[in-house]
C-alpha atoms as a PDB file:
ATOM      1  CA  UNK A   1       8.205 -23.523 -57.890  1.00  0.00           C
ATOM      2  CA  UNK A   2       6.700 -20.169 -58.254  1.00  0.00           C
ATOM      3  CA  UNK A   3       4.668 -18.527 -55.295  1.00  0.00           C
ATOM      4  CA  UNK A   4       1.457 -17.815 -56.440  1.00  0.00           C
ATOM      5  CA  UNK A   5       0.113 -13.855 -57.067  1.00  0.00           C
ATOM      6  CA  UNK A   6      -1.781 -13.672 -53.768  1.00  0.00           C
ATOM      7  CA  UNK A   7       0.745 -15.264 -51.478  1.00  0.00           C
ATOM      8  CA  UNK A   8       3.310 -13.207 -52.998  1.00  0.00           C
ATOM      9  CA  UNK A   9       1.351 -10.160 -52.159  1.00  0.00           C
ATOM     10  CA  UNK A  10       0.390 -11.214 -48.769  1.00  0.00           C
ATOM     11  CA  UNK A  11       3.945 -11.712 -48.137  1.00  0.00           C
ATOM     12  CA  UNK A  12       4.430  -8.359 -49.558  1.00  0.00           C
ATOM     13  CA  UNK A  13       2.187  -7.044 -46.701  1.00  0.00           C
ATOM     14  CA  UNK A  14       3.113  -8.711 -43.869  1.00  0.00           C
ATOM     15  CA  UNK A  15       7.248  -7.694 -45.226  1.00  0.00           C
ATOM     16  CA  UNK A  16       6.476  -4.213 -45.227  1.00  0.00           C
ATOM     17  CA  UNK A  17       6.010  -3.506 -41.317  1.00  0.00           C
ATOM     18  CA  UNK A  18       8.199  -6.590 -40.379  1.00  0.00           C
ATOM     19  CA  UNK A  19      11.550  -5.244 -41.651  1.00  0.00           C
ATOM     20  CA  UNK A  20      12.078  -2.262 -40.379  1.00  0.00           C
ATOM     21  CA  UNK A  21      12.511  -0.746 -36.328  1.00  0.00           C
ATOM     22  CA  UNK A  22      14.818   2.211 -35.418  1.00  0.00           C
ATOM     23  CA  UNK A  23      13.139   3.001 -32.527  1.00  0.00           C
ATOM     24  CA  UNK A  24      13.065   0.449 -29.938  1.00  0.00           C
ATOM     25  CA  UNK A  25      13.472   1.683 -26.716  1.00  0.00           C
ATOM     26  CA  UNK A  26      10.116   2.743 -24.593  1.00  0.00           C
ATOM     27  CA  UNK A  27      11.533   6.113 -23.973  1.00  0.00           C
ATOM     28  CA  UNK A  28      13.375   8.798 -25.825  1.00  0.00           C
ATOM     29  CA  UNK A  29      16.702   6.689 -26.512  1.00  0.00           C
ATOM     30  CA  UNK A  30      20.019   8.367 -25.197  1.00  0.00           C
ATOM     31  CA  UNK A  31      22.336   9.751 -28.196  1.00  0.00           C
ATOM     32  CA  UNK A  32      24.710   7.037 -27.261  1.00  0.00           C
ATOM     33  CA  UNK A  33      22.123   4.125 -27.199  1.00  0.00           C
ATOM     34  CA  UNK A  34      21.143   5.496 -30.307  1.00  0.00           C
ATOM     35  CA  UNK A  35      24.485   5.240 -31.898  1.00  0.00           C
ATOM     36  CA  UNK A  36      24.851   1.463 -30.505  1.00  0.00           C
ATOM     37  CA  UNK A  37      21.781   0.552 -32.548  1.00  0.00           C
ATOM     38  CA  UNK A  38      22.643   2.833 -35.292  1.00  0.00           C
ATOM     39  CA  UNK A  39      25.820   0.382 -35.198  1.00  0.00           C
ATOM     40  CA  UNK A  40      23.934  -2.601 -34.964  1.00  0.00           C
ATOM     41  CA  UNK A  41      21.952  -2.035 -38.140  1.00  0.00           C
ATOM     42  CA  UNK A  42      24.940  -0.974 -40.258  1.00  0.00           C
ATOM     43  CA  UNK A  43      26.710  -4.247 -39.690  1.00  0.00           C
ATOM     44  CA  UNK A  44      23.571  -6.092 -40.501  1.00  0.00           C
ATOM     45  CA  UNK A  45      22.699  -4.207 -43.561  1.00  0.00           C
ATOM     46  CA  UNK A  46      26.986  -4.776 -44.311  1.00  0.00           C
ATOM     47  CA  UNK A  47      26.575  -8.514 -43.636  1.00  0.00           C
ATOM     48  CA  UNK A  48      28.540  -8.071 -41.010  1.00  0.00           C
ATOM     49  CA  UNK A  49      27.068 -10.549 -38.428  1.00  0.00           C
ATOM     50  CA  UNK A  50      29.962 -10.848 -35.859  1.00  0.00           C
ATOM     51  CA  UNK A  51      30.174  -7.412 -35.809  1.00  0.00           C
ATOM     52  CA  UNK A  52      26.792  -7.541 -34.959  1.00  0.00           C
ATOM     53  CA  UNK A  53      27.076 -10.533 -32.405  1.00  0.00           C
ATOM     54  CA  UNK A  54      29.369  -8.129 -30.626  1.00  0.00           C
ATOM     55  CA  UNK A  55      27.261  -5.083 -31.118  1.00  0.00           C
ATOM     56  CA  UNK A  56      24.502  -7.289 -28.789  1.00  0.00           C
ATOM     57  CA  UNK A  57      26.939  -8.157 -26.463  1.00  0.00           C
ATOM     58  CA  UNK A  58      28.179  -4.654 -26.126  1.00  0.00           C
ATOM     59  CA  UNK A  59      24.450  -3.423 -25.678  1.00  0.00           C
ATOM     60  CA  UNK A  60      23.473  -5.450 -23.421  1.00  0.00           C
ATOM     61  CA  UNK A  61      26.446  -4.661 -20.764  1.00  0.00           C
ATOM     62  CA  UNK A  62      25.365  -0.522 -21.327  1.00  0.00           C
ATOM     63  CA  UNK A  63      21.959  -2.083 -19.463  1.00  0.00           C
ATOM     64  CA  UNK A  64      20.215  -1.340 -22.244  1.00  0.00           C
ATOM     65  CA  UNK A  65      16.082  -2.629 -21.462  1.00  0.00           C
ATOM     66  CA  UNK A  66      15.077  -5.764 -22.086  1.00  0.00           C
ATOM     67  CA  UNK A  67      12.249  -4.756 -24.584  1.00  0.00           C
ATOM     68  CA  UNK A  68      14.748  -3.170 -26.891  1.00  0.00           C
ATOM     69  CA  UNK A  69      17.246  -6.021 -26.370  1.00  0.00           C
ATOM     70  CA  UNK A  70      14.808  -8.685 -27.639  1.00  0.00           C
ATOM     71  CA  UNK A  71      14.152  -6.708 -30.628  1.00  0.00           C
ATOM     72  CA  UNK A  72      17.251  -6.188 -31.344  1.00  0.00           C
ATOM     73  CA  UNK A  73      18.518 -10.496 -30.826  1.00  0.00           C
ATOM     74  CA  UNK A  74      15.217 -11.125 -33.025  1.00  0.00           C
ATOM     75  CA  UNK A  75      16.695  -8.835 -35.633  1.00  0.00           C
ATOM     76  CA  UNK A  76      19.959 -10.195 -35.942  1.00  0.00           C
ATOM     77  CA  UNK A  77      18.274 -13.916 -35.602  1.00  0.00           C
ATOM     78  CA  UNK A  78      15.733 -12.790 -38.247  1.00  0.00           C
ATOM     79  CA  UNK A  79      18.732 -11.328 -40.612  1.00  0.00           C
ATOM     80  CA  UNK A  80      20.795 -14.584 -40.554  1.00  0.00           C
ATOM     81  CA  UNK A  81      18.077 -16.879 -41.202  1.00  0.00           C
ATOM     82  CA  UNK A  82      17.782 -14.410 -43.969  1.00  0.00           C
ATOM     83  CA  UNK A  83      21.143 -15.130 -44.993  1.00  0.00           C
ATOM     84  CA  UNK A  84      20.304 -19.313 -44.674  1.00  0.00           C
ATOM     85  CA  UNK A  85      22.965 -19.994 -41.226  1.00  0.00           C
ATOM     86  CA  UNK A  86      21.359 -22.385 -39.149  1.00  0.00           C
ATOM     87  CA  UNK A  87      17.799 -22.151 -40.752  1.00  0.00           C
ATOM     88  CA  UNK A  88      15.527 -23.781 -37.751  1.00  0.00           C
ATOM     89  CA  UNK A  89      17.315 -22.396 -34.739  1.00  0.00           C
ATOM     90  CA  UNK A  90      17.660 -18.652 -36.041  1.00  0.00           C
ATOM     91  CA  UNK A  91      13.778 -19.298 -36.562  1.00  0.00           C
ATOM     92  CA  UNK A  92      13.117 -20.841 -33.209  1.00  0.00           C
ATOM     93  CA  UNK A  93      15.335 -17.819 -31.329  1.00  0.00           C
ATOM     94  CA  UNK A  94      13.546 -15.114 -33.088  1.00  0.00           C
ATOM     95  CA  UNK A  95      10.069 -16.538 -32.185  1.00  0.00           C
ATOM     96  CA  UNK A  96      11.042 -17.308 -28.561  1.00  0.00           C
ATOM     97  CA  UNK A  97      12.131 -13.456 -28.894  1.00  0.00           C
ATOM     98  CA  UNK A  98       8.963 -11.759 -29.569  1.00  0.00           C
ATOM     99  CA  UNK A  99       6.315 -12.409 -27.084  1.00  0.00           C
ATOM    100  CA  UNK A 100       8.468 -10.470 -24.356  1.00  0.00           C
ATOM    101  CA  UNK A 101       8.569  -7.839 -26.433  1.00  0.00           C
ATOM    102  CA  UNK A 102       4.951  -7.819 -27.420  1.00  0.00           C
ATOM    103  CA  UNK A 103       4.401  -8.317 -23.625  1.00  0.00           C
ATOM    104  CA  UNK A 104       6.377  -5.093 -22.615  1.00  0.00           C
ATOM    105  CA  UNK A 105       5.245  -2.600 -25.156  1.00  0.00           C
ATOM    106  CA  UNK A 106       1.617  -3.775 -24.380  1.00  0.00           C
ATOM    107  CA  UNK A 107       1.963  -2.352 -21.148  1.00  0.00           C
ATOM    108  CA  UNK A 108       3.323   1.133 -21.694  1.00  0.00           C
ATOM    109  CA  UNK A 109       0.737   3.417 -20.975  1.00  0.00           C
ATOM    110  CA  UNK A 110       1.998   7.163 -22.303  1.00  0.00           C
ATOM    111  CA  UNK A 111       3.324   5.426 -25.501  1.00  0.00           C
ATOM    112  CA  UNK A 112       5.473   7.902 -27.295  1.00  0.00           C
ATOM    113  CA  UNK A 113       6.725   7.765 -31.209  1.00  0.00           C
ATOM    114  CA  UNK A 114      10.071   4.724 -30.549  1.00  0.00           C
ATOM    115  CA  UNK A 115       7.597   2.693 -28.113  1.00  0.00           C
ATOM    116  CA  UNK A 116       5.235   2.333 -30.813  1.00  0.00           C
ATOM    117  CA  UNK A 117       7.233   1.957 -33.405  1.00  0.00           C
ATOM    118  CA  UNK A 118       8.671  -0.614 -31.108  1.00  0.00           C
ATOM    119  CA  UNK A 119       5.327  -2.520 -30.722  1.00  0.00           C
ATOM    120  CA  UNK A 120       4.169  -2.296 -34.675  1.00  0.00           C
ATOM    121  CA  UNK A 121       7.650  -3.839 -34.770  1.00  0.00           C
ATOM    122  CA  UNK A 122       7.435  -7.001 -32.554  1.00  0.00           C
ATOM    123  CA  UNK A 123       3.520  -7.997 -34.151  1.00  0.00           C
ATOM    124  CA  UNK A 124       4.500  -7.098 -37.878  1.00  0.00           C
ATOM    125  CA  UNK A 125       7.959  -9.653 -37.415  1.00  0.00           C
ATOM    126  CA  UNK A 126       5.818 -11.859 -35.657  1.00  0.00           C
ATOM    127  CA  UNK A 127       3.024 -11.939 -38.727  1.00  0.00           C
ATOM    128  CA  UNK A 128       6.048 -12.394 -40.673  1.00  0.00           C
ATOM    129  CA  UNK A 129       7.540 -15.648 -39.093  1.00  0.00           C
ATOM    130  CA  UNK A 130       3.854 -17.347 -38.590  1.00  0.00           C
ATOM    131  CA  UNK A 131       3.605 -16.617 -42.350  1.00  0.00           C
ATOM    132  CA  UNK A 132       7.067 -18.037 -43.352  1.00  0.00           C
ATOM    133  CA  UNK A 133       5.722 -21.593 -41.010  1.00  0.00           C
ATOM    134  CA  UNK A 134       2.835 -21.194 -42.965  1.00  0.00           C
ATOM    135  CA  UNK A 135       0.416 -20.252 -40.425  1.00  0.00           C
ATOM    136  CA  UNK A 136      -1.823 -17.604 -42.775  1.00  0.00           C
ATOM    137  CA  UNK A 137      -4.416 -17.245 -40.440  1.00  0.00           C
ATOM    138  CA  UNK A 138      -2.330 -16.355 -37.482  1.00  0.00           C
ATOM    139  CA  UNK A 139      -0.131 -14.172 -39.579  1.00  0.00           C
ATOM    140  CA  UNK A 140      -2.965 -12.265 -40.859  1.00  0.00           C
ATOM    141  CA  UNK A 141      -4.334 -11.642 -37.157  1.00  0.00           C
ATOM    142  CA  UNK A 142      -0.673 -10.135 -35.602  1.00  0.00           C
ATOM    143  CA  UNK A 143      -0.430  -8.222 -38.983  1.00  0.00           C
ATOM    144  CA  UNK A 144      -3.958  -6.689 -37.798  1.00  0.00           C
ATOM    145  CA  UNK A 145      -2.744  -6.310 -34.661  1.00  0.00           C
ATOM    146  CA  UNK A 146       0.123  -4.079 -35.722  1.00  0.00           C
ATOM    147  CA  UNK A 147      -2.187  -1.966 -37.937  1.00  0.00           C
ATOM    148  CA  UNK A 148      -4.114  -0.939 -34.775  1.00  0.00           C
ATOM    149  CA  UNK A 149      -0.894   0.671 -33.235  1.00  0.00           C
ATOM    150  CA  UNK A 150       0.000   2.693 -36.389  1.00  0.00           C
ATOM    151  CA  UNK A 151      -3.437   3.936 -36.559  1.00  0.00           C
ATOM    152  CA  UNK A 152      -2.516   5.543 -33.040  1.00  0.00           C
ATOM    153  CA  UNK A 153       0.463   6.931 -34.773  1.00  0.00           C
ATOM    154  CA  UNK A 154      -1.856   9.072 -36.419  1.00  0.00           C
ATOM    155  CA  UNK A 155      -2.704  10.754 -33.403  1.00  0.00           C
ATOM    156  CA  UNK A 156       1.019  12.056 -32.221  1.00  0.00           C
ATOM    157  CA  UNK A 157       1.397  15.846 -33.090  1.00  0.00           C
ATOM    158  CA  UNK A 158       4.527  16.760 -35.213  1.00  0.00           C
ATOM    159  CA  UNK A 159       6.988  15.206 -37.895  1.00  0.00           C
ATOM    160  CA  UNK A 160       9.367  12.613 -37.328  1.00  0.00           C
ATOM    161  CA  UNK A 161      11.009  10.556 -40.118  1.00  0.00           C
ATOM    162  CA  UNK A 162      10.551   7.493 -38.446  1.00  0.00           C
ATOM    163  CA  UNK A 163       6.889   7.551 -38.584  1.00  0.00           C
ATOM    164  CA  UNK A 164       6.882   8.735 -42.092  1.00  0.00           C
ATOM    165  CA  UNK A 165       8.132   5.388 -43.131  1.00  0.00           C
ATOM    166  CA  UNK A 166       5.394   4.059 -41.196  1.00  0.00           C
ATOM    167  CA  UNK A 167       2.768   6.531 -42.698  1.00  0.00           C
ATOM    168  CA  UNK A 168       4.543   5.558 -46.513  1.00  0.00           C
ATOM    169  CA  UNK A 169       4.468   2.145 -45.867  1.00  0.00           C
ATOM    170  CA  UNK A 170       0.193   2.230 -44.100  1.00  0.00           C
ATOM    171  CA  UNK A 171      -1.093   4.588 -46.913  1.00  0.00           C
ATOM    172  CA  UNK A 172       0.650   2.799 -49.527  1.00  0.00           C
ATOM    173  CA  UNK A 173      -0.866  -1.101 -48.823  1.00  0.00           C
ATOM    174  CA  UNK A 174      -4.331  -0.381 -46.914  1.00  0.00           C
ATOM    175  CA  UNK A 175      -5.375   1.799 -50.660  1.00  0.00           C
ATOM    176  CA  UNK A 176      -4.142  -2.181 -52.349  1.00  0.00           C
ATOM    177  CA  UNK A 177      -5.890  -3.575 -49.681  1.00  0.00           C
ATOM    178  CA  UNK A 178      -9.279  -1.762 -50.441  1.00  0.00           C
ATOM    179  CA  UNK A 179      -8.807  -2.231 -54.005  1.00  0.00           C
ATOM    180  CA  UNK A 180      -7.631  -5.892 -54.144  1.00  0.00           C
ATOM    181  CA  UNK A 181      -9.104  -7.894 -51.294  1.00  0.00           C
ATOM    182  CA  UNK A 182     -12.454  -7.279 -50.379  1.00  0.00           C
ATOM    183  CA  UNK A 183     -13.002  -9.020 -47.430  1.00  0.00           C
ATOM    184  CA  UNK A 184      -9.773  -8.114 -45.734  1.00  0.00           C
ATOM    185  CA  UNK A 185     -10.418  -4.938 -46.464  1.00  0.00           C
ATOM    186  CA  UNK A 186     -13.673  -4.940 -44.443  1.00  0.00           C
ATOM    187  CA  UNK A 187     -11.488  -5.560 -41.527  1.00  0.00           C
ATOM    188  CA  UNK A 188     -10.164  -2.121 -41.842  1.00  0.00           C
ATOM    189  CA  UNK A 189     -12.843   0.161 -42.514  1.00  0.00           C
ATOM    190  CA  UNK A 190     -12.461   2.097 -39.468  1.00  0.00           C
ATOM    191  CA  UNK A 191      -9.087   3.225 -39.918  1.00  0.00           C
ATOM    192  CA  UNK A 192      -7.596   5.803 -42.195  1.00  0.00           C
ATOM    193  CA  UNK A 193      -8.225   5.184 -46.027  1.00  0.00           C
ATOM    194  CA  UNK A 194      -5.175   4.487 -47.415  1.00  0.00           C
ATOM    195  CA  UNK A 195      -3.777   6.465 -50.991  1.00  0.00           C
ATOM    196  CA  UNK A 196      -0.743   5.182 -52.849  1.00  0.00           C
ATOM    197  CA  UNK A 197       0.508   8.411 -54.398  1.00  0.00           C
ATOM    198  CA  UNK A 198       0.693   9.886 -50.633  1.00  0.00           C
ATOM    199  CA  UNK A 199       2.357   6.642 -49.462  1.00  0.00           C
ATOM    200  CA  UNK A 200       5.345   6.398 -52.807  1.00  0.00           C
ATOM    201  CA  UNK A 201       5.592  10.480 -51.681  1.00  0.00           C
ATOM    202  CA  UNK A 202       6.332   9.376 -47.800  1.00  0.00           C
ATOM    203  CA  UNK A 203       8.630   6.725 -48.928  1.00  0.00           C
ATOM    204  CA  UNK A 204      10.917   8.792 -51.546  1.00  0.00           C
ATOM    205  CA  UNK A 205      11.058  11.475 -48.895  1.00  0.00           C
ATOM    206  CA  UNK A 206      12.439   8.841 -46.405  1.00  0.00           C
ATOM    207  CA  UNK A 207      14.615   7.641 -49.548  1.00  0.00           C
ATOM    208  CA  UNK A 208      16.561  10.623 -49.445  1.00  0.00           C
ATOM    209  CA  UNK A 209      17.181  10.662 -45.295  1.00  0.00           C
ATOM    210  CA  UNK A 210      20.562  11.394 -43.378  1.00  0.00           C
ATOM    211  CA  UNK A 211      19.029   9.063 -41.266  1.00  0.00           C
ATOM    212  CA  UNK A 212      21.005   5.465 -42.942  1.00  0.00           C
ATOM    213  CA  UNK A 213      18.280   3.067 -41.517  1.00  0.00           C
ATOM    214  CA  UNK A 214      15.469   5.262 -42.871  1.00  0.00           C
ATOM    215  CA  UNK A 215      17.016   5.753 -46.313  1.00  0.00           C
ATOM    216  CA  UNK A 216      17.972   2.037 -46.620  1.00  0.00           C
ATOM    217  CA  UNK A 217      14.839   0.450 -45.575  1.00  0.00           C
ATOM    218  CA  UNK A 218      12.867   3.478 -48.016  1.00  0.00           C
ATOM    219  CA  UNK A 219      15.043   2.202 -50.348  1.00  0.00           C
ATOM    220  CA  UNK A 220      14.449  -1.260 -49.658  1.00  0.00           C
ATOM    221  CA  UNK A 221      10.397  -0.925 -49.576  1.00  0.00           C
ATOM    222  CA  UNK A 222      10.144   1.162 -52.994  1.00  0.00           C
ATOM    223  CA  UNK A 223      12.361  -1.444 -54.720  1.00  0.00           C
ATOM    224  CA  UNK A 224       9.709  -4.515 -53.262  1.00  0.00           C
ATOM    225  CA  UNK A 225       6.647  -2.046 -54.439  1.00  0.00           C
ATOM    226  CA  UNK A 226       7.706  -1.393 -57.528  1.00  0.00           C
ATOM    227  CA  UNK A 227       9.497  -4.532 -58.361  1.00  0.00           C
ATOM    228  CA  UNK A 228       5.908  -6.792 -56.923  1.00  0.00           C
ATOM    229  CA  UNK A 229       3.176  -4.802 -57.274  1.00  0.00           C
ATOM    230  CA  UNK A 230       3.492  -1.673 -59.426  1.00  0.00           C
ATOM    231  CA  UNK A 231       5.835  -4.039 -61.998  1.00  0.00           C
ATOM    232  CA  UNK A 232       7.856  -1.038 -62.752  1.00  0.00           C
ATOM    233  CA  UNK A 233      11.426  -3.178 -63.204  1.00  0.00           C
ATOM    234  CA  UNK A 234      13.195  -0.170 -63.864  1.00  0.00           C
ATOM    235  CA  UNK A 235      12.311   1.918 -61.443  1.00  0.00           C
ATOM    236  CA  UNK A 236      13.062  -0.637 -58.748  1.00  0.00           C
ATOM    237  CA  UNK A 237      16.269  -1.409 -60.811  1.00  0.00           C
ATOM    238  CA  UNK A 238      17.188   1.708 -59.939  1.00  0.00           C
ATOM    239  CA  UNK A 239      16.508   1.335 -56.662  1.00  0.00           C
ATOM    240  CA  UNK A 240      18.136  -1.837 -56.426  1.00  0.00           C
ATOM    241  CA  UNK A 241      21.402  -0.094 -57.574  1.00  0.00           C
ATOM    242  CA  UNK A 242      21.521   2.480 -54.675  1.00  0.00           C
ATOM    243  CA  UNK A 243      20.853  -0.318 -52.197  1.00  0.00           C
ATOM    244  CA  UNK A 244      23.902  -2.067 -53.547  1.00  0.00           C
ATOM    245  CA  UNK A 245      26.138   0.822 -54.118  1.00  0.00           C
ATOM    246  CA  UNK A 246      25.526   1.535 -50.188  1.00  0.00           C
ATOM    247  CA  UNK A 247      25.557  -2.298 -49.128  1.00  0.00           C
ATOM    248  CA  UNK A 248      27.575  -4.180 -51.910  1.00  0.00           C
ATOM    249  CA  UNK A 249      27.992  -7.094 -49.592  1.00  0.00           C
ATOM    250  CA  UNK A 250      24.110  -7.787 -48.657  1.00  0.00           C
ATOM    251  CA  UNK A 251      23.464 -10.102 -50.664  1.00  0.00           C
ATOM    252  CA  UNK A 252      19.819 -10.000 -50.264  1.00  0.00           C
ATOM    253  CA  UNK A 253      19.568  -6.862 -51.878  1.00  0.00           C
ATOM    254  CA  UNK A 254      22.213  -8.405 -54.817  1.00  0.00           C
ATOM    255  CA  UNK A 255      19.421 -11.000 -55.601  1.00  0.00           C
ATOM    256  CA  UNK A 256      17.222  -8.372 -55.978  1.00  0.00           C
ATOM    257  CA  UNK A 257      19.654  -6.683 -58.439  1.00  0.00           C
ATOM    258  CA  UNK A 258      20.093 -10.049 -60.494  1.00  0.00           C
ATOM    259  CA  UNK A 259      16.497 -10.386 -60.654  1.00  0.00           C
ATOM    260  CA  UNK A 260      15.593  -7.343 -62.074  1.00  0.00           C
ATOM    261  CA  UNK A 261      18.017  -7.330 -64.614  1.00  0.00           C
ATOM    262  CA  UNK A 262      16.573 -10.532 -65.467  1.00  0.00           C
ATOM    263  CA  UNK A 263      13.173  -8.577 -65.629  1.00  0.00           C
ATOM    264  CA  UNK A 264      14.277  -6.155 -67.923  1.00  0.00           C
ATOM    265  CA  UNK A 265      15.812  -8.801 -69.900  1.00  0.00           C
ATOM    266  CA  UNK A 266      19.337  -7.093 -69.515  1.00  0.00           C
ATOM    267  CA  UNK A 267      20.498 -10.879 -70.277  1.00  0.00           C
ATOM    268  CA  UNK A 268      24.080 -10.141 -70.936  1.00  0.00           C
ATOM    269  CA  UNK A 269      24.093  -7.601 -67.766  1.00  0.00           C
ATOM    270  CA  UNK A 270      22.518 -10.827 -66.031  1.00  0.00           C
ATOM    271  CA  UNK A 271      25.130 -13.375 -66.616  1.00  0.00           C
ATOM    272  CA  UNK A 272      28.302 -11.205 -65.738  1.00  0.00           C
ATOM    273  CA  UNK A 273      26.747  -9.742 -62.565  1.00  0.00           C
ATOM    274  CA  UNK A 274      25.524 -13.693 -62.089  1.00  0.00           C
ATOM    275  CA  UNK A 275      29.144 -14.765 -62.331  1.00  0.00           C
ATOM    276  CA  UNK A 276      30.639 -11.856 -60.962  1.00  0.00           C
ATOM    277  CA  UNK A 277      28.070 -12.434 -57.689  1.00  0.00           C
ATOM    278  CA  UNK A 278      28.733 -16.124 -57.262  1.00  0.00           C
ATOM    279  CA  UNK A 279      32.681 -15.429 -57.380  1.00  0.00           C
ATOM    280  CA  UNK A 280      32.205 -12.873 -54.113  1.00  0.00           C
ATOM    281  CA  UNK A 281      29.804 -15.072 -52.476  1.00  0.00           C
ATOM    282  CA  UNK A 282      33.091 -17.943 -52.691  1.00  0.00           C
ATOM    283  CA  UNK A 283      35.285 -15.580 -51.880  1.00  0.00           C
ATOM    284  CA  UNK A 284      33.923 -13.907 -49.180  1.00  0.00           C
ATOM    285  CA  UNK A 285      35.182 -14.010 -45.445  1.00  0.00           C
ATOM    286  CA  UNK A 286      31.848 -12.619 -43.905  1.00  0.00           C
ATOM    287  CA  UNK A 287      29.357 -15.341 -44.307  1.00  0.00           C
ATOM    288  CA  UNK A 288      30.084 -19.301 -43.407  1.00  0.00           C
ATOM    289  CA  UNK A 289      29.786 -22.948 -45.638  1.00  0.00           C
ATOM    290  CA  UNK A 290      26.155 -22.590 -45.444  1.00  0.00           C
ATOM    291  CA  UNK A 291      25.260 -19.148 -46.110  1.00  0.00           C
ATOM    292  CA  UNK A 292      27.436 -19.196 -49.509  1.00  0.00           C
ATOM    293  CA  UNK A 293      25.395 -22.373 -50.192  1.00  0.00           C
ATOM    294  CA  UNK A 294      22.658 -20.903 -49.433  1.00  0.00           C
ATOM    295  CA  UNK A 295      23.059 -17.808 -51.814  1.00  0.00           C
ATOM    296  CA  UNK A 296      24.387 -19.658 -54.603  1.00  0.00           C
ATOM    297  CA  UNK A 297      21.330 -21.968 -54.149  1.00  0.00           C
ATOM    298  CA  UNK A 298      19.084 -19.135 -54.530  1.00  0.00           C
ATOM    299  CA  UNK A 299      20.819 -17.781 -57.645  1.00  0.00           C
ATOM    300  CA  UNK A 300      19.985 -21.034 -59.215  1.00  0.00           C
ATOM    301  CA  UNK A 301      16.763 -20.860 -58.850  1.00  0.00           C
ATOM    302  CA  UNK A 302      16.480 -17.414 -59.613  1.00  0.00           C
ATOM    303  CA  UNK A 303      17.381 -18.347 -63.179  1.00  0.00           C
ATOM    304  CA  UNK A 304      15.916 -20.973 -63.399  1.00  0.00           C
ATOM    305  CA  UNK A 305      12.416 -19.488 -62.837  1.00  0.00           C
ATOM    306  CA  UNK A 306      13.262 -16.460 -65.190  1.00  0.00           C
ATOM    307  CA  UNK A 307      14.352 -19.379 -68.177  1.00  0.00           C
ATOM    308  CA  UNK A 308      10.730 -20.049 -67.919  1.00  0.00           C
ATOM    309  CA  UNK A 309       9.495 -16.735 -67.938  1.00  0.00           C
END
């Protein structure tokens, strides 16, 4: 069943400042902390999710806080619920995740760039999973929520890649906010208008990061905008190739590749990278009975929806 246009783009929305937190801790993060995480989110963006379970374990004998702990559990819960293993409890663990989170970063008082990034973090994921129950209204109100701590972003002198995601990803949706929903967009009028040719300018320039979390998720964001709301197939194509080049076994982002060729009605392209996805997804060593049933599930109806098309 296809999603309809406005829950697609409300997903869109909430997706954007859900996915996405390389800053965690409360305070500036110690170069080795930092590479722990940096660790974490490789294996996760690898499909590599006992890597990752170790990664946690690992962390949380350095003493790492609490705060950044949770975050990090709710995004390897949130990644393999993703990836279809154990649907309801992945769900239930990332939601029982959250609130501490949201509790700690609440109370920082001298919030710097990582504990606010930390914070936008723990409401956007949380808009996210009350919008995958179905619970629009709440969603909408913990997506607000988040907004209000990037508009203090705004106020924190200097650069720093990590909020230039942030800034992409704000200026890009609150200008299709004030141009496509009216009444949500009342909600914002007190915070910085948004522009969409600043906000695809913020995002390339993260594209092209050292940093491999920024460039991925860049990556990752332009090929959503341009695949679901700009409808520019080839530039997310494009996009979609990078993401897979870097990550050939996330098979998230291979969906996304199938799809689009599907877009751009590549249909011999299609069926070979179809049959050439399903035969690593049965051969693969990473993910368990359920996530490969999962996947292959998904590539089903993926064609399926694009024979009606």
């Amino acid at each position: 069943m296809r999603i309809p246009r406005q829950r697609r783009i409300f997903f869109l929305l909430v997706f954007g400042f859900s996915c996405w937190n390389p800053g965690f801790a409360g305070n500036k993060i110690p170069s080795d902390e930092n590479a722990m995480i940096n660790c974490f989110f490789k294996n996760l963006y690898n499909f590599s999710f006992r890597e990752a379970d170790s990664m946690v374990v690992v962390m949380k004998e350095s003493g790492m806080d609490n705060g950044t702990l949770s975050n990090i559990k709710a995004n390897l819960a949130w990644w393999k619920l993703l990836s279809g293993d154990a649907i309801e409890m992945n769900l239930k663990t990332c939601d029982s995740l959250l609130p501490e989170s949201m509790s700690m970063g609440s109370k920082v008082k001298n919030r710097d760039v990582n504990s606010l990034i930390n914070i936008i973090y723990s409401y956007s994921l949380k808009a996210r999973l009350e919008n995958y129950k179905g619970n629009k209204l709440k969603s909408l109100i913990y997506f607000y929520k988040s907004i209000t701590f990037i508009n203090q972003c705004f106020e924190i002198p200097g650069k720093d890649e990590k909020l230039n995601l942030v800034f992409g990803l704000y200026f890009y949706f609150m200008d299709y906010i004030e141009n496509e929903y009216f009444l949500i967009n009342a909600m914002f009028f007190s915070y910085p208008k948004g522009d969409k040719k600043k906000g695809l300018l913020y995002l390339h320039d993260c594209s092209l990061s050292d940093n491999e979390m920024i460039r991925t998720e860049a990556n990752y964001f332009l090929l959503k905008i341009y695949a679901y709301t700009e409808k520019d197939y080839f530039a997310a194509y494009q996009t979609a190739l990078s993401l897979t080049q870097q990550h050939p076994d996330n098979l998230v982002y291979c969906l996304e590749q199938l799809n689009l060729l599907m877009k751009l009605k590549k249909n011999i392209e299609a069926e070979t990278y179809q049959r050439n996805l399903i035969e690593s997804i049965r051969s693969s060593n990473k993910i368990n009975g359920s996530q490969k049933d999962h996947f292959i599930s998904q590539i089903g109806a993926l064609i399926k929806t694009g024979v009606k098309e």
